[in-house]
Protein backbone atom coordinates (compact mmCIF):
# COMPACT_ATOMS: atom_id res chain seq x y z
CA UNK A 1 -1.66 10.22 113.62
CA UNK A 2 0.30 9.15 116.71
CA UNK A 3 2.67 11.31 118.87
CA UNK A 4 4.33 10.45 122.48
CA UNK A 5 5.00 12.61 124.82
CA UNK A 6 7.04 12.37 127.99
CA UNK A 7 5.56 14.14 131.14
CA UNK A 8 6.91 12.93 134.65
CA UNK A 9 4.15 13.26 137.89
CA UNK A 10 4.74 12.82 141.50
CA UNK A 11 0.98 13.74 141.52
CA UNK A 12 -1.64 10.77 140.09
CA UNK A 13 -4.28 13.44 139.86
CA UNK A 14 -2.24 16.14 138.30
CA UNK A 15 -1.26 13.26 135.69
CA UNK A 16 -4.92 12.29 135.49
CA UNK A 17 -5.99 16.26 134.74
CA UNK A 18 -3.01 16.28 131.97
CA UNK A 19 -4.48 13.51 130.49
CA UNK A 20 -7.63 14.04 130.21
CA UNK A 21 -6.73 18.02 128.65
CA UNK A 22 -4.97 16.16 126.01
CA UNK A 23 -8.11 14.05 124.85
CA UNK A 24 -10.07 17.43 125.39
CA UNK A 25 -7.80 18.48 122.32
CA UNK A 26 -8.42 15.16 120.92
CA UNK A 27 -5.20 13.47 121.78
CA UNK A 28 -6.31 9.71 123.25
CA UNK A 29 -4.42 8.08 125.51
CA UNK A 30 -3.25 4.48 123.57
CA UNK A 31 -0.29 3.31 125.78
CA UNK A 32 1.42 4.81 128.98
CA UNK A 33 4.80 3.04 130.08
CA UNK A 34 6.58 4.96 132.99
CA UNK A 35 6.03 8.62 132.05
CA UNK A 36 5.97 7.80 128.60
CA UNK A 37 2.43 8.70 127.19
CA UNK A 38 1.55 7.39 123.88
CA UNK A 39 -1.46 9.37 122.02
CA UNK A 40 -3.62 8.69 118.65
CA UNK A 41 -5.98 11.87 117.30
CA UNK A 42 -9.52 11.33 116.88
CA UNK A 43 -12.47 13.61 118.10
CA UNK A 44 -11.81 16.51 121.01
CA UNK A 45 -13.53 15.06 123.82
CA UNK A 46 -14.80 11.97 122.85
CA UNK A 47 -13.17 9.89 125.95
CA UNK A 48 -12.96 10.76 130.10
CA UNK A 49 -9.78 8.71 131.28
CA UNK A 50 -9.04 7.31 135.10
CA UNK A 51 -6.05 6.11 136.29
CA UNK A 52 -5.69 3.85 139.20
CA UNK A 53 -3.28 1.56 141.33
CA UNK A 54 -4.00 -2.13 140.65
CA UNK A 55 -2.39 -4.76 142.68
CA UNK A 56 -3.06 -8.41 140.71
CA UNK A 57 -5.61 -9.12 138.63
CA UNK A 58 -8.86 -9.02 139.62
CA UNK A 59 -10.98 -10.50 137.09
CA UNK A 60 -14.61 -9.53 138.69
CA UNK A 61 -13.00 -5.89 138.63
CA UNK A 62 -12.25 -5.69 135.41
CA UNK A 63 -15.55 -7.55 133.80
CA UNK A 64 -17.50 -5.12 136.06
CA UNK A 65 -15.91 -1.86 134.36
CA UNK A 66 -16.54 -3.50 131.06
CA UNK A 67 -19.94 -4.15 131.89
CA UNK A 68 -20.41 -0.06 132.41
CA UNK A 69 -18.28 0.54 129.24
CA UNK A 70 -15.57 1.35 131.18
CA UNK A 71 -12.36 0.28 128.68
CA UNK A 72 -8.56 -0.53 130.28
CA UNK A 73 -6.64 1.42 127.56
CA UNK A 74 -3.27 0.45 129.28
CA UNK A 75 -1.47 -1.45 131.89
CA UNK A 76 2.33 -0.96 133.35
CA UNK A 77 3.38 -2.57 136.33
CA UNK A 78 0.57 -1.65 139.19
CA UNK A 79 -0.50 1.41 137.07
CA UNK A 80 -3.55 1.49 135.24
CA UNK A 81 -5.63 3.97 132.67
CA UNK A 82 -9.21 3.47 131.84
CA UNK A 83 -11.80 5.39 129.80
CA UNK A 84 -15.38 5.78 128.95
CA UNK A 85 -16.79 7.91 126.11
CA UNK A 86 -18.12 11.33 127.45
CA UNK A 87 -21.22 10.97 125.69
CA UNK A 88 -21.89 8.42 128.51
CA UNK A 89 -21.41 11.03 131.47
CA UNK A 90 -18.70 11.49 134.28
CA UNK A 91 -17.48 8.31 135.96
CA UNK A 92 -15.34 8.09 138.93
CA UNK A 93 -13.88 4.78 139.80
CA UNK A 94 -14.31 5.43 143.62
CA UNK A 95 -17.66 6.73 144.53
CA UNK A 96 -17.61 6.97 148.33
CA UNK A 97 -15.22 8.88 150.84
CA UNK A 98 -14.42 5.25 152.15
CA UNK A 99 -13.74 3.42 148.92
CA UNK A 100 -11.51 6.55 148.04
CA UNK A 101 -9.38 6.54 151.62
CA UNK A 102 -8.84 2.92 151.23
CA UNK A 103 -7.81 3.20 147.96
CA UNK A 104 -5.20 6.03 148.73
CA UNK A 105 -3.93 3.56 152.07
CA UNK A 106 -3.15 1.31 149.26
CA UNK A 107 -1.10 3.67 147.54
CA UNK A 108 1.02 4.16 150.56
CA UNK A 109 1.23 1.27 151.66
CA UNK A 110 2.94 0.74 148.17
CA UNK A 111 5.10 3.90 148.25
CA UNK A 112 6.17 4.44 151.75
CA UNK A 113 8.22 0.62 151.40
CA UNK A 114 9.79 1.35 148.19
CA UNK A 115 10.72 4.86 149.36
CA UNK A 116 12.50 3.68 152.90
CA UNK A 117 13.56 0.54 150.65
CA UNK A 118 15.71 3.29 148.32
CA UNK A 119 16.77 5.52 151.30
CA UNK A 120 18.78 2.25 152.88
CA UNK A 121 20.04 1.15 149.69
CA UNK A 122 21.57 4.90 149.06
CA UNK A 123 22.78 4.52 152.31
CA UNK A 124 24.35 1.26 151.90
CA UNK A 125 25.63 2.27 148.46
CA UNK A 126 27.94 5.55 150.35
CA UNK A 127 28.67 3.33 153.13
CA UNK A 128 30.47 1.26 150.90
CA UNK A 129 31.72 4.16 148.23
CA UNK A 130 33.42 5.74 151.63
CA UNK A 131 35.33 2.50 152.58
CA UNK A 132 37.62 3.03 150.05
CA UNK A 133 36.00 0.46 147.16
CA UNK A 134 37.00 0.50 143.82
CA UNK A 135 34.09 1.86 142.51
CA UNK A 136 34.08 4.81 145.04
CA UNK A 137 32.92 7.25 142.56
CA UNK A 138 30.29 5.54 141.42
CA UNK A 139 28.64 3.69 144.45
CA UNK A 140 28.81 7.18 146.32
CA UNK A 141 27.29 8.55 143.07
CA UNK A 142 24.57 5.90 143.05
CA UNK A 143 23.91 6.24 146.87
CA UNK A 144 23.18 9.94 146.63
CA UNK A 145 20.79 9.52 143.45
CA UNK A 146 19.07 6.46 145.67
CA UNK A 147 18.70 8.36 148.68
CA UNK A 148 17.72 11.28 146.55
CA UNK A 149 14.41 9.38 144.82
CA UNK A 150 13.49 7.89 148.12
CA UNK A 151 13.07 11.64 149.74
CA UNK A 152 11.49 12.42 146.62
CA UNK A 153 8.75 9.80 146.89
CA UNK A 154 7.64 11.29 149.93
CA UNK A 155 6.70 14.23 148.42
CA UNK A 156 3.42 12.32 146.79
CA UNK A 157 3.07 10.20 150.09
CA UNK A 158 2.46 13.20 151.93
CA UNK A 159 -0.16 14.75 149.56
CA UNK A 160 -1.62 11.23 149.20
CA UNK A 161 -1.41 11.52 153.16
CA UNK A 162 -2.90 15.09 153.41
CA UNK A 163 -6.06 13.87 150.56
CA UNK A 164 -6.68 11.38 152.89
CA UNK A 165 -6.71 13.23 156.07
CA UNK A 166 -9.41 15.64 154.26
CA UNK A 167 -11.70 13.17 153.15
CA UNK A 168 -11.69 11.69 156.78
CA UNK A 169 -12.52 14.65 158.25
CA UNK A 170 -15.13 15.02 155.62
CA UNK A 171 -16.50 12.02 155.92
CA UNK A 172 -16.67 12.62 160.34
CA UNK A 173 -18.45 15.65 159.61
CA UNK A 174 -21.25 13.60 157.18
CA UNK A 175 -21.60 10.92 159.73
CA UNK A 176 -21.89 13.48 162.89
């Protein structure tokens, strides 16, 4: 039996934790498309699931996971979810403090962009809804909801921000 669910996360990990209760109640994660989550029953448990940013293919990458039984289970855009049976123990795909604070640079180095990129569209889209266009309604309308997701997408850049502040400070404390 298949059901889909739709959950929306400005949090990665929160979406990660969601996840990974819904294969606890043996609901497996088959296919993930925006916040779309598509899920198949089998056994409570059986699978721990990761999800990570992945900009291009990297082919090394992905024959190393499989070489640790690490599965892809699905791909959209830069977003990616893998698994790995339980039996076979916890797995994290960053093991370090520096492997995990490059990893989250990545991320905003993907999110800040897009987020100023919406801001000045929004921008541009009132600008021209206030000097008097046909479409007023709608290009103000349009502007607003831009301007509105780009402040929005800060909200994960800054706890992406904060996580990697903390393990930085962690990691200065480790290395004296």
């Amino acid at each position: 039996m298949k059901k889909m669910k739709f959950r929306f996360f400005l949090d990665y990990e929160k979406e990660e934790r969601w996840v990974n209760e819904m294969a606890a109640q043996g609901w497996h994660l088959t296919k993930n498309i925006i916040s779309f989550f598509v899920f198949e029953q089998g056994e409570p448990g059986k699978y721990i699931y990761r999800n990570e940013l992945v900009v291009g293919e990297k082919k090394d990458y992905k024959e190393f996971l499989e070489s640790i039984n690490i599965e892809c289970v699905s791909k959209f855009g830069v977003w990616a979810y893998y698994r790995k049976e339980a039996a076979d123990g916890e797995f994290e795909l960053f093991s370090d403090a520096t492997s995990k604070i490059n990893y989250l640079k990545s991320i905003s180095r993907l999110f800040i962009p897009i987020a100023i990129f919406s801001i000045l569209i929004g921008l541009l889209n009132i600008y021209t809804g206030l000097s008097a266009s046909p479409a007023t309604f709608i290009s103000i309308n349009l502007g607003l909801l831009n301007v509105f997701l780009g402040l929005l997408m800060f909200v994960p850049i800054k706890k992406i921000q904060k996580r990697k502040k903390n393990l930085e400070h962690d990691l200065h404390i480790f290395e004296g």
